[in-house]
PDB file of N, CA and C in Angstrom:
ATOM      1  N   UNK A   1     -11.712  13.679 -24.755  1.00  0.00           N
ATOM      2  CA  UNK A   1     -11.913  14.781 -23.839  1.00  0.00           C
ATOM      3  C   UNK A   1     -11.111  15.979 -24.301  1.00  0.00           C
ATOM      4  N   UNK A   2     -11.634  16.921 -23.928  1.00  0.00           N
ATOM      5  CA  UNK A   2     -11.217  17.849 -24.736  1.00  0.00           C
ATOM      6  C   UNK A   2      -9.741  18.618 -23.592  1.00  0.00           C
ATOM      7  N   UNK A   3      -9.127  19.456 -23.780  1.00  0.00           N
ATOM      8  CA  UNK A   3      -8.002  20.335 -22.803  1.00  0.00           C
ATOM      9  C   UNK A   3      -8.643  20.623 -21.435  1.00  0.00           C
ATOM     10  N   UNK A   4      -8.003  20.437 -20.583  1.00  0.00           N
ATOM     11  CA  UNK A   4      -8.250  20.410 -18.978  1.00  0.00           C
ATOM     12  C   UNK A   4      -9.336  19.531 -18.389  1.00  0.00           C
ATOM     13  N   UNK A   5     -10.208  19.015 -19.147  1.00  0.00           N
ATOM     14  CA  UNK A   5     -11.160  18.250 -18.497  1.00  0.00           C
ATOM     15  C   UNK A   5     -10.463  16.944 -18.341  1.00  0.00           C
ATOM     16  N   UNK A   6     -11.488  16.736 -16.985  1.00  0.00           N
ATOM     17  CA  UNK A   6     -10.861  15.194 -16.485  1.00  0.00           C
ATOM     18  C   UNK A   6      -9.873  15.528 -15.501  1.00  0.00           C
ATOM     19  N   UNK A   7      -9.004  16.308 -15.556  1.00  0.00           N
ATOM     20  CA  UNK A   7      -7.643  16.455 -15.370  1.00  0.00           C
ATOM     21  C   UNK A   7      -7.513  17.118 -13.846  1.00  0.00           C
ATOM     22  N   UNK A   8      -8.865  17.751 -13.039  1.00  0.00           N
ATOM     23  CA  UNK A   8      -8.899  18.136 -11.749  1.00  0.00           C
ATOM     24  C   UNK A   8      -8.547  16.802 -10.873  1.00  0.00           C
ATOM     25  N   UNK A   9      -7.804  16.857  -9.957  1.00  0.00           N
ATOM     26  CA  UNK A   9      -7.905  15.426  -9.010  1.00  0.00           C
ATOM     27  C   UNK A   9      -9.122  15.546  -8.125  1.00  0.00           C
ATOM     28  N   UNK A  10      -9.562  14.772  -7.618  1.00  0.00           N
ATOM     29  CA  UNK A  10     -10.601  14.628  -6.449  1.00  0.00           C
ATOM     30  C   UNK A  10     -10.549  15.195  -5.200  1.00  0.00           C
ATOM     31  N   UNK A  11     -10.218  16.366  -4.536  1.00  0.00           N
ATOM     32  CA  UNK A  11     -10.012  16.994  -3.405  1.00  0.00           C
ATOM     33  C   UNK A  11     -11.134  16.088  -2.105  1.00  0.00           C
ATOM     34  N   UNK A  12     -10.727  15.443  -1.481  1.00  0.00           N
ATOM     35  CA  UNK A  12     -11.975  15.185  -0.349  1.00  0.00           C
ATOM     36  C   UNK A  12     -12.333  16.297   0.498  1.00  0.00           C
ATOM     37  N   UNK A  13     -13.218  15.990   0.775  1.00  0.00           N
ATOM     38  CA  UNK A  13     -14.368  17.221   1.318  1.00  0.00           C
ATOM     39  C   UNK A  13     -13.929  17.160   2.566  1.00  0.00           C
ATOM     40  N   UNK A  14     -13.807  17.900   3.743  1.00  0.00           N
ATOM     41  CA  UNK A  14     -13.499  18.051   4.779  1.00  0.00           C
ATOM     42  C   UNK A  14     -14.984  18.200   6.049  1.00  0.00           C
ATOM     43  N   UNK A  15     -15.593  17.349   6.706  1.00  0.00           N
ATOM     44  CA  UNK A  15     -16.687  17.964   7.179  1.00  0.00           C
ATOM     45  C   UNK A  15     -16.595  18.688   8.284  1.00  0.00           C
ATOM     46  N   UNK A  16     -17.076  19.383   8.713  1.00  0.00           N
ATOM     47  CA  UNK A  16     -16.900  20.516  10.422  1.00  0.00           C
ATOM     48  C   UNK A  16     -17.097  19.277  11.651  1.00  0.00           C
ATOM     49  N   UNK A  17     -16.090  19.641  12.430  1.00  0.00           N
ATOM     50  CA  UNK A  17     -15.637  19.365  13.669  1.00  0.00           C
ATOM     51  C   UNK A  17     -16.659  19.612  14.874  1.00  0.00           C
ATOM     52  N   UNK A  18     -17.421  19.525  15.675  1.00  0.00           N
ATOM     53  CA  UNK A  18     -18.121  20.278  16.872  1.00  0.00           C
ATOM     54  C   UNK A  18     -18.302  19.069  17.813  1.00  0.00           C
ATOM     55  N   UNK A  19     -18.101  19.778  19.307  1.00  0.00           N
ATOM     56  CA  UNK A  19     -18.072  18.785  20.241  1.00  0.00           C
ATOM     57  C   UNK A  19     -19.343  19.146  20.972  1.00  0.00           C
ATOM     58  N   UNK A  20     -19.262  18.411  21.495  1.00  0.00           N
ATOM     59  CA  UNK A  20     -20.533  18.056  22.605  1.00  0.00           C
ATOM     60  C   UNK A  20     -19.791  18.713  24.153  1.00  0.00           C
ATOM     61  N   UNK A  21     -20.931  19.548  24.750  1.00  0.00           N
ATOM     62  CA  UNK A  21     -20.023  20.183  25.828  1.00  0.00           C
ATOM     63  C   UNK A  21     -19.334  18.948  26.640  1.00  0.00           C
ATOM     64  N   UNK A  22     -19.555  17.997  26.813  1.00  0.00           N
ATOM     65  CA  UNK A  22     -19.086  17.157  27.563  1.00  0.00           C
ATOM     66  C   UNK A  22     -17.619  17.033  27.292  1.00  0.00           C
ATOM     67  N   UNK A  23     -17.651  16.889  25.840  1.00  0.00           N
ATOM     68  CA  UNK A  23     -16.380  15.974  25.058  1.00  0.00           C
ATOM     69  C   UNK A  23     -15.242  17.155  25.011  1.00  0.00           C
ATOM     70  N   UNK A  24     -15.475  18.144  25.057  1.00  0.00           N
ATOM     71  CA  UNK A  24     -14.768  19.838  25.327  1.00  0.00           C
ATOM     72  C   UNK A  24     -14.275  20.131  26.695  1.00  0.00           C
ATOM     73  N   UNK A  25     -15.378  19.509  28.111  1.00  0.00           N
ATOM     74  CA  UNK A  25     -14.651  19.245  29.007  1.00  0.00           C
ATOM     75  C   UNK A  25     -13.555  18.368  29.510  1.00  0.00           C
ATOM     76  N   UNK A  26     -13.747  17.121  28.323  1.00  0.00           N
ATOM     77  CA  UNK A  26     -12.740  15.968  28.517  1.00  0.00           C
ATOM     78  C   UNK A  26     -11.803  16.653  27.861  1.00  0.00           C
ATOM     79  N   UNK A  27     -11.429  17.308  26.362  1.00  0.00           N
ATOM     80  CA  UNK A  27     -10.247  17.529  26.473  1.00  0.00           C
ATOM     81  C   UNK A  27      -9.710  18.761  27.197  1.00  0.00           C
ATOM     82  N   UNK A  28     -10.538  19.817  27.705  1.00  0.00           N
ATOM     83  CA  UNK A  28      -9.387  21.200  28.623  1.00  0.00           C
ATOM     84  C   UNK A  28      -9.497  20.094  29.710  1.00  0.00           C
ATOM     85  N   UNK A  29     -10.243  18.762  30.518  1.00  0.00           N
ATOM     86  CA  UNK A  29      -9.411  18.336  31.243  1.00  0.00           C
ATOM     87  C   UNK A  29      -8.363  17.609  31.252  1.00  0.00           C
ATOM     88  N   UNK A  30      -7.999  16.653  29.913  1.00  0.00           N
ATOM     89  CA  UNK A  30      -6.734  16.124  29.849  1.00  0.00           C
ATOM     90  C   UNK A  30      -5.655  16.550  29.644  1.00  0.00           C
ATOM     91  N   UNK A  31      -5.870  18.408  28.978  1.00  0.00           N
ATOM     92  CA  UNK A  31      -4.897  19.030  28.624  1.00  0.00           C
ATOM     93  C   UNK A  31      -4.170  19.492  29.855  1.00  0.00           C
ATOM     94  N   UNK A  32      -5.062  19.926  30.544  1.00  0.00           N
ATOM     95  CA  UNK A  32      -4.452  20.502  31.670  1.00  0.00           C
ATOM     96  C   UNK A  32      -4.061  19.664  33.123  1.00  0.00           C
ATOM     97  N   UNK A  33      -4.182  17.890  32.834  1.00  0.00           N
ATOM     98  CA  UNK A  33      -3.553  17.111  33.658  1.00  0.00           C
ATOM     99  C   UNK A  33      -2.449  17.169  32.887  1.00  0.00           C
ATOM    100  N   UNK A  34      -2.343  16.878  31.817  1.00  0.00           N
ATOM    101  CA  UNK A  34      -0.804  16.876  30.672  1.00  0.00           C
ATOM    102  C   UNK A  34       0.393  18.112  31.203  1.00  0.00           C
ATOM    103  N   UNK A  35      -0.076  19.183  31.126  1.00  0.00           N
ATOM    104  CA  UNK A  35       0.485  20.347  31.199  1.00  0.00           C
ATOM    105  C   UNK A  35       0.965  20.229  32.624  1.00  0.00           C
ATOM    106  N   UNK A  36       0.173  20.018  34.045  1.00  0.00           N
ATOM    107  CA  UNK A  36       0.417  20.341  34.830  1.00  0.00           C
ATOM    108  C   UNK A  36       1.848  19.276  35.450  1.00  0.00           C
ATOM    109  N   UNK A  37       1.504  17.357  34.530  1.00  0.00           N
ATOM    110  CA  UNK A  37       2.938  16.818  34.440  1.00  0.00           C
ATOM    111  C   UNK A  37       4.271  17.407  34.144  1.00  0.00           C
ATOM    112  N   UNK A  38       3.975  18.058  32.949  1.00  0.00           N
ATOM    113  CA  UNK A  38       5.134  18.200  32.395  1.00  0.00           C
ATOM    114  C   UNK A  38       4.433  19.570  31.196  1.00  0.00           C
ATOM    115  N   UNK A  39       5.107  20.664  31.438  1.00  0.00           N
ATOM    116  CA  UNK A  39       4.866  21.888  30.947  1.00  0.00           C
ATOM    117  C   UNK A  39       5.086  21.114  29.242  1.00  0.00           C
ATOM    118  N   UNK A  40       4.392  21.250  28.228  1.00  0.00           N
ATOM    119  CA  UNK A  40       4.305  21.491  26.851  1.00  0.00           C
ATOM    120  C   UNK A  40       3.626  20.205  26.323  1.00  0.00           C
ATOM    121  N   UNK A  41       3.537  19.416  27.731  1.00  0.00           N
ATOM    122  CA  UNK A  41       2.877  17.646  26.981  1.00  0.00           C
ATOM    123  C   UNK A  41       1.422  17.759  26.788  1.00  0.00           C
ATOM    124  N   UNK A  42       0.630  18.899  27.525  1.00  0.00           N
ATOM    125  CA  UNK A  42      -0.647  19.150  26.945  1.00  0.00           C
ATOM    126  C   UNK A  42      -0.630  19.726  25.428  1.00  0.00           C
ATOM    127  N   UNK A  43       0.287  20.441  24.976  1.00  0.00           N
ATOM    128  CA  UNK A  43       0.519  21.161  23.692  1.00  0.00           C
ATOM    129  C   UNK A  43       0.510  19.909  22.772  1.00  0.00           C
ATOM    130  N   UNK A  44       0.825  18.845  22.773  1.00  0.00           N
ATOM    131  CA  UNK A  44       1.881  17.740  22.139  1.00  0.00           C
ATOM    132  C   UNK A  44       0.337  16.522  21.790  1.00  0.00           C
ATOM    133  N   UNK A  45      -0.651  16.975  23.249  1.00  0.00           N
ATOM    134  CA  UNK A  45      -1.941  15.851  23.253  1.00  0.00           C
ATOM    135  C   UNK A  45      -2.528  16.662  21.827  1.00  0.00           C
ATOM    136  N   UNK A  46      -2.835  17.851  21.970  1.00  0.00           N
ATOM    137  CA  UNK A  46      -3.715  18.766  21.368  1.00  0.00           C
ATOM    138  C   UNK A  46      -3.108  18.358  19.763  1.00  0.00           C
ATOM    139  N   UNK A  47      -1.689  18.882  19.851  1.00  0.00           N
ATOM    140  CA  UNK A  47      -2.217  19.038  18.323  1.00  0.00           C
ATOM    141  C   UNK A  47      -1.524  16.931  17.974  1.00  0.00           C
ATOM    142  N   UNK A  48      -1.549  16.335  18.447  1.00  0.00           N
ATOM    143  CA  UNK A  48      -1.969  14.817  18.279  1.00  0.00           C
ATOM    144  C   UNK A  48      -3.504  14.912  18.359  1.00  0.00           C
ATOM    145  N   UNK A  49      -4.515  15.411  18.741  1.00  0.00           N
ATOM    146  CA  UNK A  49      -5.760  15.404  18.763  1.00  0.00           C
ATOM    147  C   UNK A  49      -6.312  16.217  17.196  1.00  0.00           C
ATOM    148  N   UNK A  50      -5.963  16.909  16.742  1.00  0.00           N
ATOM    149  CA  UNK A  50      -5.967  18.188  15.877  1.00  0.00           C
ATOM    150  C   UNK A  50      -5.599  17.460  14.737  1.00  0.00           C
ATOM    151  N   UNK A  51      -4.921  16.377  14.824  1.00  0.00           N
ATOM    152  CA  UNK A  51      -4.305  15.188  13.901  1.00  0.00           C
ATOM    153  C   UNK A  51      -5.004  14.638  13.140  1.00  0.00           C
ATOM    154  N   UNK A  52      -5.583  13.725  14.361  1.00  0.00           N
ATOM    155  CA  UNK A  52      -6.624  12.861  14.071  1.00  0.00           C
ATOM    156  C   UNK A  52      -8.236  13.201  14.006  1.00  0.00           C
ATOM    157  N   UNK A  53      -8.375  14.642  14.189  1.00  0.00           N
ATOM    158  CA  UNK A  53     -10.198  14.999  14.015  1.00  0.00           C
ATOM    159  C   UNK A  53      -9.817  15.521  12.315  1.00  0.00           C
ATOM    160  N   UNK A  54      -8.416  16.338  11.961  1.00  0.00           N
ATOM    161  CA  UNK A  54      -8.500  16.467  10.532  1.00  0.00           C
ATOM    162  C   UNK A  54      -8.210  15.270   9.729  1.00  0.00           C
ATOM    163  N   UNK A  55      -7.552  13.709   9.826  1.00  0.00           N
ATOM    164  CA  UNK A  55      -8.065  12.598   9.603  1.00  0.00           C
ATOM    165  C   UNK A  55      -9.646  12.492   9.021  1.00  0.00           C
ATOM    166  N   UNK A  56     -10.231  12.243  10.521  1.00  0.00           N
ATOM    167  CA  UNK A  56     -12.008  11.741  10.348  1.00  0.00           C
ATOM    168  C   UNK A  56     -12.787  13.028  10.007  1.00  0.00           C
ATOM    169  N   UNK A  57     -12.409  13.943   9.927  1.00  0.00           N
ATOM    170  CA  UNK A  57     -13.502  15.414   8.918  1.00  0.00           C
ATOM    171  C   UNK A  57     -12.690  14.864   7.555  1.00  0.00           C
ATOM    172  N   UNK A  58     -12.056  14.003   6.778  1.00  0.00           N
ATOM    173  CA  UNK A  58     -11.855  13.781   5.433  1.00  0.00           C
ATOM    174  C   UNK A  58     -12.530  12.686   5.598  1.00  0.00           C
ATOM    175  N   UNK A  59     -12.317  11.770   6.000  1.00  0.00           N
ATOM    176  CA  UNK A  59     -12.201  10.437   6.354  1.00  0.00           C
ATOM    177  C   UNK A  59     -13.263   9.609   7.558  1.00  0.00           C
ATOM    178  N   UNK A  60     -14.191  10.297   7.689  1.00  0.00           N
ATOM    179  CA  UNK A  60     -15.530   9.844   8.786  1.00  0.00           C
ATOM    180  C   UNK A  60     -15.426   8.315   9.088  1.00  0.00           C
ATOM    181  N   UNK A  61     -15.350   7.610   8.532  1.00  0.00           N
ATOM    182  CA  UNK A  61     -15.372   5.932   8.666  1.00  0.00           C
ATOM    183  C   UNK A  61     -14.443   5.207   8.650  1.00  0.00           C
ATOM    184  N   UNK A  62     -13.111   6.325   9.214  1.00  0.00           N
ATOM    185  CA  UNK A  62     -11.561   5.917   9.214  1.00  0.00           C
ATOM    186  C   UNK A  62     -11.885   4.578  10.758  1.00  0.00           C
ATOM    187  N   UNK A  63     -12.453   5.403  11.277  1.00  0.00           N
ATOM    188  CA  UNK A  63     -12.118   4.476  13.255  1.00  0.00           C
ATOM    189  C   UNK A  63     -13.188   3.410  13.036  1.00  0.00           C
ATOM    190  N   UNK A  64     -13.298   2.310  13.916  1.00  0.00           N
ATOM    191  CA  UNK A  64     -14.337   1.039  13.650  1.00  0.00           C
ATOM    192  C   UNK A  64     -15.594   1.781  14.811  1.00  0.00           C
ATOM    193  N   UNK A  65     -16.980   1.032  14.162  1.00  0.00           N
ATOM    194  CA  UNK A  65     -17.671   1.593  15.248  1.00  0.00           C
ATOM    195  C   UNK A  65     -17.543   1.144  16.517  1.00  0.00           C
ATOM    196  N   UNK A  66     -17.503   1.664  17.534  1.00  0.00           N
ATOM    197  CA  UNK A  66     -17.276   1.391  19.487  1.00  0.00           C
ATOM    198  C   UNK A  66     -18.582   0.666  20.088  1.00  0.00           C
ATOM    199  N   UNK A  67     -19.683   1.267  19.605  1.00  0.00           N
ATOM    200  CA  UNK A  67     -21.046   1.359  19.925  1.00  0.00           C
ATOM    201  C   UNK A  67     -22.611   2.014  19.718  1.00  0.00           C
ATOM    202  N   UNK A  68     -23.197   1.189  19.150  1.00  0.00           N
ATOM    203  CA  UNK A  68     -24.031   2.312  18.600  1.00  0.00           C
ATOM    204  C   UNK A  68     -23.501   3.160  17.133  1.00  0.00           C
ATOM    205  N   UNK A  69     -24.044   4.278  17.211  1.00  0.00           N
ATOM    206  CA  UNK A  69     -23.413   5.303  15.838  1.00  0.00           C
ATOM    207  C   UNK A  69     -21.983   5.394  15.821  1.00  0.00           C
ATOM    208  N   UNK A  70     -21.314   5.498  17.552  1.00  0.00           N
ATOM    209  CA  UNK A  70     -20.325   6.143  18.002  1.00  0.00           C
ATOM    210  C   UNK A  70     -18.908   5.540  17.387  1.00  0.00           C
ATOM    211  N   UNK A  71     -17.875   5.767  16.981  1.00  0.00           N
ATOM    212  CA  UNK A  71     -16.522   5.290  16.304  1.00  0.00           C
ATOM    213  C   UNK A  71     -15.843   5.460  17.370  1.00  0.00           C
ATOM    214  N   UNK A  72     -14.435   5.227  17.430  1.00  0.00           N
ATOM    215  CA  UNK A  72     -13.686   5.104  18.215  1.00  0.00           C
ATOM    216  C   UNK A  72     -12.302   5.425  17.474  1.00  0.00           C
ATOM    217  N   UNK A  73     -11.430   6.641  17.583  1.00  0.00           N
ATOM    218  CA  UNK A  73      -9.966   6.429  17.332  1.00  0.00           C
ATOM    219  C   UNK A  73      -8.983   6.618  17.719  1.00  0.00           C
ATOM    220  N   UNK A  74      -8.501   5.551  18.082  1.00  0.00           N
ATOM    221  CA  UNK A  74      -7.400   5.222  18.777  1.00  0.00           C
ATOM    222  C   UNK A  74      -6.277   6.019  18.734  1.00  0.00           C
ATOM    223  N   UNK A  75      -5.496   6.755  20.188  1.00  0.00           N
ATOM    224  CA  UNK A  75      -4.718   7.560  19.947  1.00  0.00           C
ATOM    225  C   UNK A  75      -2.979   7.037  19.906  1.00  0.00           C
ATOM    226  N   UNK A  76      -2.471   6.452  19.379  1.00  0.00           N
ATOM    227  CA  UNK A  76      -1.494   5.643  19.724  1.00  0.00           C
ATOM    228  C   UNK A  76      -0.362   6.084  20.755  1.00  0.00           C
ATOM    229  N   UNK A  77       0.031   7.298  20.610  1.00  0.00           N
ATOM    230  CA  UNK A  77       1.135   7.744  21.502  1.00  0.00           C
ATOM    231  C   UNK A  77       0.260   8.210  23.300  1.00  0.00           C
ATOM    232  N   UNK A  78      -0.792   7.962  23.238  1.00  0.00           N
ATOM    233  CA  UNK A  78      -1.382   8.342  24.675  1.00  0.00           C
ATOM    234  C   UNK A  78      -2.816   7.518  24.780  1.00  0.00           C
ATOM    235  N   UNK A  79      -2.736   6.955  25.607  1.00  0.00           N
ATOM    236  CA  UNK A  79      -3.833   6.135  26.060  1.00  0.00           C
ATOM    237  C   UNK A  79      -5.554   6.568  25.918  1.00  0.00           C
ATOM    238  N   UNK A  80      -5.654   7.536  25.060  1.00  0.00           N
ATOM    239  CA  UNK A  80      -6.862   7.930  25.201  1.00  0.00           C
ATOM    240  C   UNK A  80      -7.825   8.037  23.978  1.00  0.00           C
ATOM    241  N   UNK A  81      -9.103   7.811  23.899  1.00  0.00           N
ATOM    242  CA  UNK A  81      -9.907   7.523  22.379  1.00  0.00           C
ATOM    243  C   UNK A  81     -10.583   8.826  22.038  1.00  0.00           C
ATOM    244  N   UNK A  82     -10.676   9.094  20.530  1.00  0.00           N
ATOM    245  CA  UNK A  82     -11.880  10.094  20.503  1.00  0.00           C
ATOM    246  C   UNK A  82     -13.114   9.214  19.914  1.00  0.00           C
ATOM    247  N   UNK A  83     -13.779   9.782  20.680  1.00  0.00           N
ATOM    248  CA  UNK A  83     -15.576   9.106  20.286  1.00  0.00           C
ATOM    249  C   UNK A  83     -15.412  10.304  19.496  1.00  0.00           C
ATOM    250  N   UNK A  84     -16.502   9.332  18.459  1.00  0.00           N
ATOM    251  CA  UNK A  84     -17.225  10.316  17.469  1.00  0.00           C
ATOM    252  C   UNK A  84     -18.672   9.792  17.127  1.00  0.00           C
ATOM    253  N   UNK A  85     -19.401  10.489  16.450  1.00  0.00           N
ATOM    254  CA  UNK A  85     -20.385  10.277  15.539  1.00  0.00           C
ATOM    255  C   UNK A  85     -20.594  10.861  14.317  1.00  0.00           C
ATOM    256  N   UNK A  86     -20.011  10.198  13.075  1.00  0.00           N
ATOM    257  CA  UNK A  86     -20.055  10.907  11.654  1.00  0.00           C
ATOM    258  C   UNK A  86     -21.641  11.071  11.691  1.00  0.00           C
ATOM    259  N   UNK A  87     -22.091  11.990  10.558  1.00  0.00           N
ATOM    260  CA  UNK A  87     -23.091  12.592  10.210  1.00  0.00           C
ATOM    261  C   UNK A  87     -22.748  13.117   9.287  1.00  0.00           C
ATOM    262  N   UNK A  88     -24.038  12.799   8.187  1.00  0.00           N
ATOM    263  CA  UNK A  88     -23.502  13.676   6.558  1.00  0.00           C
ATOM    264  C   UNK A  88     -23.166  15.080   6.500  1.00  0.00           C
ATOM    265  N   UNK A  89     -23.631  15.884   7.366  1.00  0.00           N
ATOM    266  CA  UNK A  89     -22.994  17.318   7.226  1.00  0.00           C
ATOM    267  C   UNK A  89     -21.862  17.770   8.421  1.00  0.00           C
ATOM    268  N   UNK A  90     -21.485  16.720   9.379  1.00  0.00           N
ATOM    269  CA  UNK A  90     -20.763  16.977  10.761  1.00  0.00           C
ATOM    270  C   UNK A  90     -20.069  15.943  10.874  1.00  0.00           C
ATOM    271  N   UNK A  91     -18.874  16.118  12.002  1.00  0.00           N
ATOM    272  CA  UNK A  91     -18.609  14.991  12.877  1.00  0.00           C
ATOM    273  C   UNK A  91     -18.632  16.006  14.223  1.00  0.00           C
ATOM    274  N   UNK A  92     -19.217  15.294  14.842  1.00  0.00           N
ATOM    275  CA  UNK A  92     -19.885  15.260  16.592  1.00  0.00           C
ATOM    276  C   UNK A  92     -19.013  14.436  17.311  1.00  0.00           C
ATOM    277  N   UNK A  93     -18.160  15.382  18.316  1.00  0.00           N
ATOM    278  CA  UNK A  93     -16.969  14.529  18.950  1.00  0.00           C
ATOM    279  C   UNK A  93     -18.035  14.140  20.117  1.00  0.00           C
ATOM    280  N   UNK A  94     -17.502  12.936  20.603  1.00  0.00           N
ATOM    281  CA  UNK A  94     -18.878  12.695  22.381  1.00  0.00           C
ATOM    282  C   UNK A  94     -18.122  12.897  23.398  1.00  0.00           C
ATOM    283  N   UNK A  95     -16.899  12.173  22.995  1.00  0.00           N
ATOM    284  CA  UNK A  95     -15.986  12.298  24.606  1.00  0.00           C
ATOM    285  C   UNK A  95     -14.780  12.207  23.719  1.00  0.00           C
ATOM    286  N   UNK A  96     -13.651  12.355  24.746  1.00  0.00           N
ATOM    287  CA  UNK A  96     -12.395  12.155  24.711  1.00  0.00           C
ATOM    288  C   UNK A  96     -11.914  11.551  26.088  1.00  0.00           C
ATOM    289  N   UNK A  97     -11.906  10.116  25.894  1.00  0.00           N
ATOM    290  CA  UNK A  97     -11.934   9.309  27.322  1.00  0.00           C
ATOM    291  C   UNK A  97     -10.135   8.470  27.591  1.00  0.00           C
ATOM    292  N   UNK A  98      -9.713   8.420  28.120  1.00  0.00           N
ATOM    293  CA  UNK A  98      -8.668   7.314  29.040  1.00  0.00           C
ATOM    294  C   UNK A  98      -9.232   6.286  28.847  1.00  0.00           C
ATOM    295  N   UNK A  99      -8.713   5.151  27.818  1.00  0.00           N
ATOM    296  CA  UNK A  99      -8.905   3.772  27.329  1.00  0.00           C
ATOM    297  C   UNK A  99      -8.960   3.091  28.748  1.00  0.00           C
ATOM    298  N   UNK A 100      -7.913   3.807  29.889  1.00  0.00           N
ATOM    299  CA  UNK A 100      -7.509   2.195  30.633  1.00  0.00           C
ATOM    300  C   UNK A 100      -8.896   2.105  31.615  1.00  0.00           C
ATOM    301  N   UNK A 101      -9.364   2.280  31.172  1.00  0.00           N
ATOM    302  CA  UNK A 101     -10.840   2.172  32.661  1.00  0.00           C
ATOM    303  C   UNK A 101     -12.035   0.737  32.002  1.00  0.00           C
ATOM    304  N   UNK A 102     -12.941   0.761  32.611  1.00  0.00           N
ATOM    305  CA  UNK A 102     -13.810  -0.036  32.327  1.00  0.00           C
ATOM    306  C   UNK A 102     -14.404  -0.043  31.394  1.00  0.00           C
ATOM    307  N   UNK A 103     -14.418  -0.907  30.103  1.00  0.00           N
ATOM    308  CA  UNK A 103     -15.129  -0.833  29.203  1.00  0.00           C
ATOM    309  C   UNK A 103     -16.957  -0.509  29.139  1.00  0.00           C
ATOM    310  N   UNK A 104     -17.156  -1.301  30.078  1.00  0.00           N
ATOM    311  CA  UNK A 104     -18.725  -0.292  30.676  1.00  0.00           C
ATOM    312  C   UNK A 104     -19.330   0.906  31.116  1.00  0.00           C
ATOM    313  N   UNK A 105     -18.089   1.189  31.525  1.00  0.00           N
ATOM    314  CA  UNK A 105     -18.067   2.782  31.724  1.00  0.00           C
ATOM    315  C   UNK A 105     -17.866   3.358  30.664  1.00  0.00           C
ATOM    316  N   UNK A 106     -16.933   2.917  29.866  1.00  0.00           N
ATOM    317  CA  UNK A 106     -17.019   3.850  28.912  1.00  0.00           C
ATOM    318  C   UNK A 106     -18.519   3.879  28.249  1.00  0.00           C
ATOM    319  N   UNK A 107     -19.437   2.802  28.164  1.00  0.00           N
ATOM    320  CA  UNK A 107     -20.236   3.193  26.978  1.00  0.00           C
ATOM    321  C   UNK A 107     -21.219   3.449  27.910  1.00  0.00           C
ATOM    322  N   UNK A 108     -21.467   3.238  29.917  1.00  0.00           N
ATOM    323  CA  UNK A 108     -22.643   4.331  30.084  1.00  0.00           C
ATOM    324  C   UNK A 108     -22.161   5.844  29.249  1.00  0.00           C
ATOM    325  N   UNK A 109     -21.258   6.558  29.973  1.00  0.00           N
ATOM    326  CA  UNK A 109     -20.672   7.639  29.322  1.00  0.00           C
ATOM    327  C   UNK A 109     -20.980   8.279  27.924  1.00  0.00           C
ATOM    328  N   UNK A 110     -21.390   7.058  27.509  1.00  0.00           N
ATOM    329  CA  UNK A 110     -21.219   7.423  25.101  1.00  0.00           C
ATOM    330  C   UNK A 110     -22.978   7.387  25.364  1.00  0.00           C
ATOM    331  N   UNK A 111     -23.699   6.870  26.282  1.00  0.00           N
ATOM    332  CA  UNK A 111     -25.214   7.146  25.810  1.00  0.00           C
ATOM    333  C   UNK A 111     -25.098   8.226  26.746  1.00  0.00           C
ATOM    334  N   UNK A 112     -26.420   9.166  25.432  1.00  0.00           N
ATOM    335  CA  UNK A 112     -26.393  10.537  25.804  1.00  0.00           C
ATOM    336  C   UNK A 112     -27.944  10.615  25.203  1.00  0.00           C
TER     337      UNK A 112
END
């Protein structure tokens, strides 16, 4: 090989983020139960959320699937999941739900 070839590393591709109006209402509503606990703990969900969607826009098939298309990733410091659905040019957030409830509920909720 000749000078510089070969020699780029592999940058992973990052895909675009977009929610589903639903999944946009789940998080300004968890943010603003967070906030209204304790002034800056909505700040603290967000960018823990901001974390893990720039994770799965590198990494789409990081979370196991939940149901259907939909993934699931687990937020460790707060009880709550982001649904997703990878797609070759997107990831499509569905919800941003509170783990502790009924597992049936959650997945009426994920069909859309």
């Amino acid at each position: 090989m000749g000078a510089g070839q070969g020699s780029h590393p592999r940058v992973p591709m990052s895909l675009p983020v977009e929610f589903l109006s639903g999944a946009d209402a789940d998080l300004q509503g968890v943010f603003n139960r967070f906030e209204e606990y304790r002034e800056g703990f909505g700040v603290e969900f967000m960018t823990a959320v901001d974390a893990h969607l720039a994770r799965i826009a590198v990494f789409p098939e990081i979370a196991p699937r939940y149901f259907e298309k939909v993934r699931r990733q687990v937020m460790h410091r707060f009880p709550y999941g982001i649904f997703y659905e990878p797609h070759a040019t997107r990831i499509l957030v569905t919800a941003i739900l509170d783990l502790r409830q009924d597992p049936q509920k959650i997945q009426q909720r994920l069909k859309h």
